[in-house]
PDB file of N, CA and C in Angstrom:
ATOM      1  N   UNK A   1      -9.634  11.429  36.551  1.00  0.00           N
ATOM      2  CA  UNK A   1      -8.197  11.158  36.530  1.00  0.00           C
ATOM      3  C   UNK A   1      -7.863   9.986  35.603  1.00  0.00           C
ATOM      4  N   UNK A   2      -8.506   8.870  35.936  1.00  0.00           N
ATOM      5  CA  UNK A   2      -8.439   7.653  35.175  1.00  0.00           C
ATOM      6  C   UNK A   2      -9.186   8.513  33.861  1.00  0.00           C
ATOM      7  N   UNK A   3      -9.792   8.487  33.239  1.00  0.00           N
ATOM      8  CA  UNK A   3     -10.289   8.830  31.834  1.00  0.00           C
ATOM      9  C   UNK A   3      -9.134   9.845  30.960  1.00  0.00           C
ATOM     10  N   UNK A   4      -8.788  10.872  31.806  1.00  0.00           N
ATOM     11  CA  UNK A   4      -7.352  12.011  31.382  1.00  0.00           C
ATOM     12  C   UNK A   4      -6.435  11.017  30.842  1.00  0.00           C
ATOM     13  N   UNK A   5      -5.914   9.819  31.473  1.00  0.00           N
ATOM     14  CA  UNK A   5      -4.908   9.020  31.409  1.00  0.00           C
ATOM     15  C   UNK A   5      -5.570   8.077  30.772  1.00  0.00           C
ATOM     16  N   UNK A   6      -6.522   7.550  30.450  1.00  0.00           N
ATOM     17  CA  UNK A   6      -6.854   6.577  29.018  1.00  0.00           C
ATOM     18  C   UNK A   6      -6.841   7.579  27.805  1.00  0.00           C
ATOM     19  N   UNK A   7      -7.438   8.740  27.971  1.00  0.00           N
ATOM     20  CA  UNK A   7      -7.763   9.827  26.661  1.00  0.00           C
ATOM     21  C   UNK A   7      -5.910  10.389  26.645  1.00  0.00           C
ATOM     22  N   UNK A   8      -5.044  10.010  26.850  1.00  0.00           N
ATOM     23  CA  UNK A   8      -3.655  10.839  26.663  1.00  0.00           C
ATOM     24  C   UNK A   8      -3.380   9.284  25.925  1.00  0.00           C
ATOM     25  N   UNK A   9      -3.304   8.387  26.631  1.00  0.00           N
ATOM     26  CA  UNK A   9      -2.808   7.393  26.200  1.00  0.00           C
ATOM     27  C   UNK A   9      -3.005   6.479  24.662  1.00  0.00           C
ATOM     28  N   UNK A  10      -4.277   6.950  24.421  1.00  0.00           N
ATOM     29  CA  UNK A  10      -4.647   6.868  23.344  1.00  0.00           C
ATOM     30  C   UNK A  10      -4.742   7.643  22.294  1.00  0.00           C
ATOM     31  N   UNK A  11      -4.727   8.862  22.491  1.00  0.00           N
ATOM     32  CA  UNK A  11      -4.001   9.906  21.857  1.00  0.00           C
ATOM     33  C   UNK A  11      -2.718   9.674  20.970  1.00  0.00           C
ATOM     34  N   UNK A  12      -1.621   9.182  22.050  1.00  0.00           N
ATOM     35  CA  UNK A  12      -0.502   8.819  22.268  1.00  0.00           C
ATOM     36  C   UNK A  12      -0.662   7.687  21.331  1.00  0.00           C
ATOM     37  N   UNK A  13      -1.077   6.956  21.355  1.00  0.00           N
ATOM     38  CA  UNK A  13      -1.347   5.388  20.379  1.00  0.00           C
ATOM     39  C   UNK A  13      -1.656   5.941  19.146  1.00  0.00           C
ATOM     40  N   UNK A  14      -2.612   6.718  19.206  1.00  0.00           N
ATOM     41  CA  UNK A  14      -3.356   6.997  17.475  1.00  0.00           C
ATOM     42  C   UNK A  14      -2.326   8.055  16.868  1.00  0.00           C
ATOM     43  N   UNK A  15      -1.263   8.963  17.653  1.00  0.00           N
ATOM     44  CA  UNK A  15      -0.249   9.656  16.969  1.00  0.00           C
ATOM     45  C   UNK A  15       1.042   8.603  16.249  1.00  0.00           C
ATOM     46  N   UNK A  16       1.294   7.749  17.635  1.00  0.00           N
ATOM     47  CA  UNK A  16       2.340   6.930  16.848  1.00  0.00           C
ATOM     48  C   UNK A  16       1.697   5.685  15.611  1.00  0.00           C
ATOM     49  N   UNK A  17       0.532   5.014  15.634  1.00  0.00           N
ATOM     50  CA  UNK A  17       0.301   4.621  14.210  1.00  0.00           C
ATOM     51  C   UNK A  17      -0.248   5.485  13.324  1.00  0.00           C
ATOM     52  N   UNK A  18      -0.056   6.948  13.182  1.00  0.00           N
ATOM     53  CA  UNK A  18      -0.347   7.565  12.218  1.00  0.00           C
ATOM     54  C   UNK A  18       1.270   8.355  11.386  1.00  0.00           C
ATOM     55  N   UNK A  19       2.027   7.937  12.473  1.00  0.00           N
ATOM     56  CA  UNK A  19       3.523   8.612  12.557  1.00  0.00           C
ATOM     57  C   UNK A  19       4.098   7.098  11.600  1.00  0.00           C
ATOM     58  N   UNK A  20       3.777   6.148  12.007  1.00  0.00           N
ATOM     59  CA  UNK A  20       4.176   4.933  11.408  1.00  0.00           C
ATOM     60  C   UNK A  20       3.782   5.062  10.329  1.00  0.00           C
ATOM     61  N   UNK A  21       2.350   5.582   9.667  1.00  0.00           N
ATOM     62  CA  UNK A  21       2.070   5.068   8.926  1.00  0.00           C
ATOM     63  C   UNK A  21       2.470   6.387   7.916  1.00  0.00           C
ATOM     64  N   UNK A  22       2.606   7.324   8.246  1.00  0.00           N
ATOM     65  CA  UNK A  22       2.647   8.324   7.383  1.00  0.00           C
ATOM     66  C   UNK A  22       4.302   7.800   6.876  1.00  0.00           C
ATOM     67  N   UNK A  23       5.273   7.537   7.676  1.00  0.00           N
ATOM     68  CA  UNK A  23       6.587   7.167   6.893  1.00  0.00           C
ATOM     69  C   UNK A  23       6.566   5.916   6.038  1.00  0.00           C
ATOM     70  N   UNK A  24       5.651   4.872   6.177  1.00  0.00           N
ATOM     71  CA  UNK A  24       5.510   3.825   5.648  1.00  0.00           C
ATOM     72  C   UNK A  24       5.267   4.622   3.960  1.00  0.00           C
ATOM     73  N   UNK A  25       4.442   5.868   4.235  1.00  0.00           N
ATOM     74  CA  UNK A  25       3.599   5.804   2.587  1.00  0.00           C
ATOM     75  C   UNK A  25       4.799   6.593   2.111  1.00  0.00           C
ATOM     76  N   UNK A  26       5.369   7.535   2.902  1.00  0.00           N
ATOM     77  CA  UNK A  26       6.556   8.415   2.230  1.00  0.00           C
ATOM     78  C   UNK A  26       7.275   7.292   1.514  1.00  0.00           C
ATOM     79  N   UNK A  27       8.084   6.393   2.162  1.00  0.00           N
ATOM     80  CA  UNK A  27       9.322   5.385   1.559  1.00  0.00           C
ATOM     81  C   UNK A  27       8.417   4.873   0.349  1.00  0.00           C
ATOM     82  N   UNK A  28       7.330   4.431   0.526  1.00  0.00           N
ATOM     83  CA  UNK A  28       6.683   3.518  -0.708  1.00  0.00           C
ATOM     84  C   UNK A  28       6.638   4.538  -1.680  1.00  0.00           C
ATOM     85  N   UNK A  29       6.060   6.131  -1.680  1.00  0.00           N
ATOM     86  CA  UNK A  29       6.066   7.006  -2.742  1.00  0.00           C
ATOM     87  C   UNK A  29       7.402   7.069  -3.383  1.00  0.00           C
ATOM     88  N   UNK A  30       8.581   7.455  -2.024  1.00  0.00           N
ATOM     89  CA  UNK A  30       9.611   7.587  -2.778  1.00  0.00           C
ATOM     90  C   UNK A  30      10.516   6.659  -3.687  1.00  0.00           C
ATOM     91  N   UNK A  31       9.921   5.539  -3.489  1.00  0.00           N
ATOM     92  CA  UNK A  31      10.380   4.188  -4.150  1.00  0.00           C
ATOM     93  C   UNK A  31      10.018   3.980  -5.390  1.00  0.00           C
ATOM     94  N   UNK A  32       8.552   4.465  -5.327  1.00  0.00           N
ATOM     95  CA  UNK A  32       8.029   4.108  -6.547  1.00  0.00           C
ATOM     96  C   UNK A  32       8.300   5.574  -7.401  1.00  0.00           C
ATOM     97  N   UNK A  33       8.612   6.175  -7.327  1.00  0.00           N
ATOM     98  CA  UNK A  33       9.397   7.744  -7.997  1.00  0.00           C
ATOM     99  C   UNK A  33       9.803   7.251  -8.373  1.00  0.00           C
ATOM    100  N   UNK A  34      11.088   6.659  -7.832  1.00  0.00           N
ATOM    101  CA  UNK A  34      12.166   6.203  -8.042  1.00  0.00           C
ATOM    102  C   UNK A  34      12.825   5.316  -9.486  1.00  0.00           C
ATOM    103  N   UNK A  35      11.381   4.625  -9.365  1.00  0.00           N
ATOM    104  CA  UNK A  35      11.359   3.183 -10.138  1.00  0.00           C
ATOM    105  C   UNK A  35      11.261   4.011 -11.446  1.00  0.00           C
ATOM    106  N   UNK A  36       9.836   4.717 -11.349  1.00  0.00           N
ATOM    107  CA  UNK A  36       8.954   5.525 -12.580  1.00  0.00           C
ATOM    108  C   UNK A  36       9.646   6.264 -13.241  1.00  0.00           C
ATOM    109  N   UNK A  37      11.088   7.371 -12.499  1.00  0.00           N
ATOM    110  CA  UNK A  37      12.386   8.100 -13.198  1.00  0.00           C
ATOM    111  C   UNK A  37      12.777   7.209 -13.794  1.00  0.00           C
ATOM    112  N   UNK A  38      13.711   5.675 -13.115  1.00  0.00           N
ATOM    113  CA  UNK A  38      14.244   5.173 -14.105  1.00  0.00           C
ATOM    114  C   UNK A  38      13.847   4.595 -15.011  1.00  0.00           C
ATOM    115  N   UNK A  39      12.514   4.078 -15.301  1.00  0.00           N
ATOM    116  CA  UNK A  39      11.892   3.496 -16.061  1.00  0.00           C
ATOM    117  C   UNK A  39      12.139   4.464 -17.596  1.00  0.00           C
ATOM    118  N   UNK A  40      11.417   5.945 -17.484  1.00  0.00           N
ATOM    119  CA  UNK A  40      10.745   6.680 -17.795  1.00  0.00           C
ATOM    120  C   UNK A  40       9.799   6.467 -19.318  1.00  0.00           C
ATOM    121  N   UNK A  41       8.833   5.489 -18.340  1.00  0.00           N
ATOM    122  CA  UNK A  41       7.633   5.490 -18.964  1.00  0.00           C
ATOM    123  C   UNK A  41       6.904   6.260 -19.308  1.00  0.00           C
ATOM    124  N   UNK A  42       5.942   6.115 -20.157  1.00  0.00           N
ATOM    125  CA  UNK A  42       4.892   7.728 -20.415  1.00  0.00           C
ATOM    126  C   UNK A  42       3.982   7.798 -19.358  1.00  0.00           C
ATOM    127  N   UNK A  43       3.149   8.419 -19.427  1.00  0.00           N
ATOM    128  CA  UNK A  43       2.453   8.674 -18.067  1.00  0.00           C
ATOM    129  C   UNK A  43       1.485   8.196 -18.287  1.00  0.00           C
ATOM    130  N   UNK A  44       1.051   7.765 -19.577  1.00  0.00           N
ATOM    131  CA  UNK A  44      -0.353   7.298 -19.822  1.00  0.00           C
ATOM    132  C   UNK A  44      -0.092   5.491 -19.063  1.00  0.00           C
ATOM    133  N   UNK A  45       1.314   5.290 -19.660  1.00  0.00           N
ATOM    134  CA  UNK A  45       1.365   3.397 -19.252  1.00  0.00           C
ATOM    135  C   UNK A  45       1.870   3.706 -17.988  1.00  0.00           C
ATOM    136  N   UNK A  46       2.318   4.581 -17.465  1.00  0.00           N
ATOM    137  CA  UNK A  46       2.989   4.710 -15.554  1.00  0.00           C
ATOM    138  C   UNK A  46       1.124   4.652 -15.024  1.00  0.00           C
ATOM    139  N   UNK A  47       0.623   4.870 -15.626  1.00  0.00           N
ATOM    140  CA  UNK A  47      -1.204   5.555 -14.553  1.00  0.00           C
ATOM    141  C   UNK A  47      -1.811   4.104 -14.898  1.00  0.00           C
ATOM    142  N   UNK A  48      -1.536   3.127 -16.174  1.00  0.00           N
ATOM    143  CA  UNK A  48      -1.778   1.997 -16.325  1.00  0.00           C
ATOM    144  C   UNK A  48      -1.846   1.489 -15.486  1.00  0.00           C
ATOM    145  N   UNK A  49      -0.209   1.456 -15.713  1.00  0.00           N
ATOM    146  CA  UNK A  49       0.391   0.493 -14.376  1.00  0.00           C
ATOM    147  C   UNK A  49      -0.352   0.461 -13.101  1.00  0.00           C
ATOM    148  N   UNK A  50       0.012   1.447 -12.761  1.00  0.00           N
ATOM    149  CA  UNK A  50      -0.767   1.733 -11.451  1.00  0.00           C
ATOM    150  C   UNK A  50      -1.748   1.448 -11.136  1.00  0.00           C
ATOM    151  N   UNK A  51      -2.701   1.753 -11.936  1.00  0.00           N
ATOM    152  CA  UNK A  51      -4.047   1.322 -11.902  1.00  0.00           C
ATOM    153  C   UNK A  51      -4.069  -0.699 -11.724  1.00  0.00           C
ATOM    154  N   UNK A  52      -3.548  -1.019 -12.765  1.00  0.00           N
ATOM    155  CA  UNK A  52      -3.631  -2.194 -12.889  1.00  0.00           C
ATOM    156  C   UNK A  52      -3.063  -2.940 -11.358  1.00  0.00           C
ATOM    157  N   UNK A  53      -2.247  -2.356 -10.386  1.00  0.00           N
ATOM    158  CA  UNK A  53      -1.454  -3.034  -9.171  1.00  0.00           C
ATOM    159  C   UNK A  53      -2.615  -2.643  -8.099  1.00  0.00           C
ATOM    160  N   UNK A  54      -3.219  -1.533  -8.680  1.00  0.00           N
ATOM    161  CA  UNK A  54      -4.855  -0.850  -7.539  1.00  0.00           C
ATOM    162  C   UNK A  54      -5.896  -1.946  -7.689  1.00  0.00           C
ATOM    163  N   UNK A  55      -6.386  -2.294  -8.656  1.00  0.00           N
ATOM    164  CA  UNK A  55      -7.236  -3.344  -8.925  1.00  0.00           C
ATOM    165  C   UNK A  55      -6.961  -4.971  -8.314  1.00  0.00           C
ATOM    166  N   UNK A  56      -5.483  -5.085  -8.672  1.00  0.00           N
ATOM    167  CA  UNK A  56      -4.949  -6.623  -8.071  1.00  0.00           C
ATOM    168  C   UNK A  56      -4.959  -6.533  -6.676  1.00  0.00           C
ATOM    169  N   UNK A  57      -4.192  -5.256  -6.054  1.00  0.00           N
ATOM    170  CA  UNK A  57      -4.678  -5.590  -4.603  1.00  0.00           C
ATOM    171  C   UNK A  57      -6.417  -5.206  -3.730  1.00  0.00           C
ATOM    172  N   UNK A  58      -6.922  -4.043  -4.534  1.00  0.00           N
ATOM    173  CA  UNK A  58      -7.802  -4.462  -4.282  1.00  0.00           C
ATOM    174  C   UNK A  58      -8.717  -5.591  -4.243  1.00  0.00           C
ATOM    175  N   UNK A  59      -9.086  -6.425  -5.617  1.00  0.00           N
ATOM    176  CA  UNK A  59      -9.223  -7.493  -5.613  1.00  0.00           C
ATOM    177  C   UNK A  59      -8.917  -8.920  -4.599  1.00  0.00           C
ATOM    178  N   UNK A  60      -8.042  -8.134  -3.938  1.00  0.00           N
ATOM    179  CA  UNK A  60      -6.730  -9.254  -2.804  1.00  0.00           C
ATOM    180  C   UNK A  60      -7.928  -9.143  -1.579  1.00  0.00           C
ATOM    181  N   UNK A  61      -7.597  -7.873  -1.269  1.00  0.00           N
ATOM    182  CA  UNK A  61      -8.623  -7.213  -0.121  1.00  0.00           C
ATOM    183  C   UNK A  61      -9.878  -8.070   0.222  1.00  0.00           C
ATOM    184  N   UNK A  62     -10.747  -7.360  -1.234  1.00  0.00           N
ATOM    185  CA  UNK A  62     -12.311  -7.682  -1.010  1.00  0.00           C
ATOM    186  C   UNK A  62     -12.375  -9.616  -0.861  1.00  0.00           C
ATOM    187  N   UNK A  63     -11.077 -10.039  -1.137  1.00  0.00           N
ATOM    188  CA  UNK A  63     -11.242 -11.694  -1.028  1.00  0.00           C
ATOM    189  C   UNK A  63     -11.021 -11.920   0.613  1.00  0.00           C
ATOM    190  N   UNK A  64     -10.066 -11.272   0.787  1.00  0.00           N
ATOM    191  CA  UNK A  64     -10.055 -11.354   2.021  1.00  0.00           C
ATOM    192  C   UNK A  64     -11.169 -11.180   3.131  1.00  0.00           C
ATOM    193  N   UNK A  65     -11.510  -9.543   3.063  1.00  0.00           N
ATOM    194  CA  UNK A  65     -12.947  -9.433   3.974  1.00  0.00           C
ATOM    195  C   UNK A  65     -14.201 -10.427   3.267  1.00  0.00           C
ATOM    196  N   UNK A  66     -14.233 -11.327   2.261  1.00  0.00           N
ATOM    197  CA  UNK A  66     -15.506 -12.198   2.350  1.00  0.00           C
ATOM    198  C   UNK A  66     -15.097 -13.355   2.757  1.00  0.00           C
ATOM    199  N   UNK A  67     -13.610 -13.433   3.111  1.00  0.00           N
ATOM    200  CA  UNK A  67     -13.000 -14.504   3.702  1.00  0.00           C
ATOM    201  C   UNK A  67     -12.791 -15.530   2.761  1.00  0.00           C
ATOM    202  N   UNK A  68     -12.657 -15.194   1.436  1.00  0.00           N
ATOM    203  CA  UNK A  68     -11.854 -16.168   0.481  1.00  0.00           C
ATOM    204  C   UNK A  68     -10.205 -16.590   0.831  1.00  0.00           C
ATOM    205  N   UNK A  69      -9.801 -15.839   1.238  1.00  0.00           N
ATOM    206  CA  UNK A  69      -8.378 -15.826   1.341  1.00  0.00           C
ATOM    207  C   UNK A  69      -8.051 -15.388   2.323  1.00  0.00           C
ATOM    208  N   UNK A  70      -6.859 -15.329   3.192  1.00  0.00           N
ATOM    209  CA  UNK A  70      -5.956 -14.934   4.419  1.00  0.00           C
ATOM    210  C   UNK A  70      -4.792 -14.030   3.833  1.00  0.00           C
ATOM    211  N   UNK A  71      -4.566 -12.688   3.878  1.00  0.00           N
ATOM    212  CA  UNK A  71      -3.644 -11.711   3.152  1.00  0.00           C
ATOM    213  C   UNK A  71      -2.603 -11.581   4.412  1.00  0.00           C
ATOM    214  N   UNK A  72      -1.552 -11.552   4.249  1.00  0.00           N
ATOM    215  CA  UNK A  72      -0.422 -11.933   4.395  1.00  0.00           C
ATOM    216  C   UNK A  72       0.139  -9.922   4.675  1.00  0.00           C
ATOM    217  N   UNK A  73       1.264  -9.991   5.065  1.00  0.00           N
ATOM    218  CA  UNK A  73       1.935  -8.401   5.188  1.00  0.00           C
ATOM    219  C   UNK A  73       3.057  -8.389   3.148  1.00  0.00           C
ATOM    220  N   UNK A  74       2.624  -9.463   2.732  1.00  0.00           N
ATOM    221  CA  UNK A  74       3.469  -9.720   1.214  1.00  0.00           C
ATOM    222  C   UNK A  74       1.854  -9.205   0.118  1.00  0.00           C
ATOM    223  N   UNK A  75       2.242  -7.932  -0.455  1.00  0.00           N
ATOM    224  CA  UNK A  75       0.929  -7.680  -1.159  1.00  0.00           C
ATOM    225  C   UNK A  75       1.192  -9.051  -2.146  1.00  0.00           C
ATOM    226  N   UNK A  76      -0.155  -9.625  -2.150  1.00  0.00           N
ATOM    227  CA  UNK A  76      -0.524 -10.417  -3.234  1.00  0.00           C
ATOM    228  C   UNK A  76      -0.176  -9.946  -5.242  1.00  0.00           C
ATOM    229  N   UNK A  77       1.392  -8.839  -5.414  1.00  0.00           N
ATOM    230  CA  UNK A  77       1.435  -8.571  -6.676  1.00  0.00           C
ATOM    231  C   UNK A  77       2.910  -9.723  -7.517  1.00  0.00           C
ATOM    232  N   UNK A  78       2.439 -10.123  -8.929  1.00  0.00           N
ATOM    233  CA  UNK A  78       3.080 -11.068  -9.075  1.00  0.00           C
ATOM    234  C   UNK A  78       3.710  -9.880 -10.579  1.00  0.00           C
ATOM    235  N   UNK A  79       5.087 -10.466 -10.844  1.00  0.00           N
ATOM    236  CA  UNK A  79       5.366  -9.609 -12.554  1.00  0.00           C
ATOM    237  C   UNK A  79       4.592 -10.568 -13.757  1.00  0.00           C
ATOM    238  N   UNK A  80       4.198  -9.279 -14.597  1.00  0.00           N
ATOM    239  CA  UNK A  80       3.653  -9.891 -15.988  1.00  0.00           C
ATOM    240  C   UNK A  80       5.056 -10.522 -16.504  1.00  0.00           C
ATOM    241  N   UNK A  81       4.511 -12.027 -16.982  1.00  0.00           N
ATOM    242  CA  UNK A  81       5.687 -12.037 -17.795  1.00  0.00           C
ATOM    243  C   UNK A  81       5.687 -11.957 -19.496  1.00  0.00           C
ATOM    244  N   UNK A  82       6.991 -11.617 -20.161  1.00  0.00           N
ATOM    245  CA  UNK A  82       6.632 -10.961 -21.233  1.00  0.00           C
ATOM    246  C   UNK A  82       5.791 -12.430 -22.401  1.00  0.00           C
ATOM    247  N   UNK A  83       5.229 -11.874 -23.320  1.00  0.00           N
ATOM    248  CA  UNK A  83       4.710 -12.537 -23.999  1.00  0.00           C
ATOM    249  C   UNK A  83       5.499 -13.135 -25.030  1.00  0.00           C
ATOM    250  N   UNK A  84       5.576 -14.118 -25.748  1.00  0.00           N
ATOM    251  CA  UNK A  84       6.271 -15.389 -26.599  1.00  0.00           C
ATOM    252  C   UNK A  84       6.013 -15.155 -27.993  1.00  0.00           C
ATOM    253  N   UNK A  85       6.972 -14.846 -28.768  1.00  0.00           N
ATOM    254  CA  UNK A  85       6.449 -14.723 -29.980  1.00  0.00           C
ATOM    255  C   UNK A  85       6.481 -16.146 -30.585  1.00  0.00           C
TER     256      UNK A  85
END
């Protein structure tokens, strides 16, 4: 009886942070659509981009789990700023 009612309950837990998390990634996809239409960059510098914001937070991450740093719910991404002629 007790085990039915830990195994529902947790069920119940692992549906709603997967329900959370699945709308979390929708809004972020649809945001970043968003950005990439109005931009309309080529796809070679949009996959750049991207790449380049994959690396910075990764980079964020792996500091974190060796315990260089404390990561925050603010991804660690800053803007390039443009260069000075």
């Amino acid at each position: 009886m007790i085990m039915v009612k830990k195994e529902a309950l947790f069920a119940s837990l692992e549906k709603a942070y997967e329900d959370a998390r699945t709308k979390e990634a929708e809004e972020l996809h649809n945001a970043l659509v968003e950005v990439i239409q109005e931009q309309k960059a080529s796809i070679p510098n949009t996959l750049f981009v991207l790449d380049l914001i994959r690396h910075t937070l990764m980079e964020a991450k792996h500091k974190e789990i060796m315990g260089v740093v404390k990561l925050t719910d603010t991804p660690p991404i800053s803007t390039i700023k443009p260069k000075e002629k």
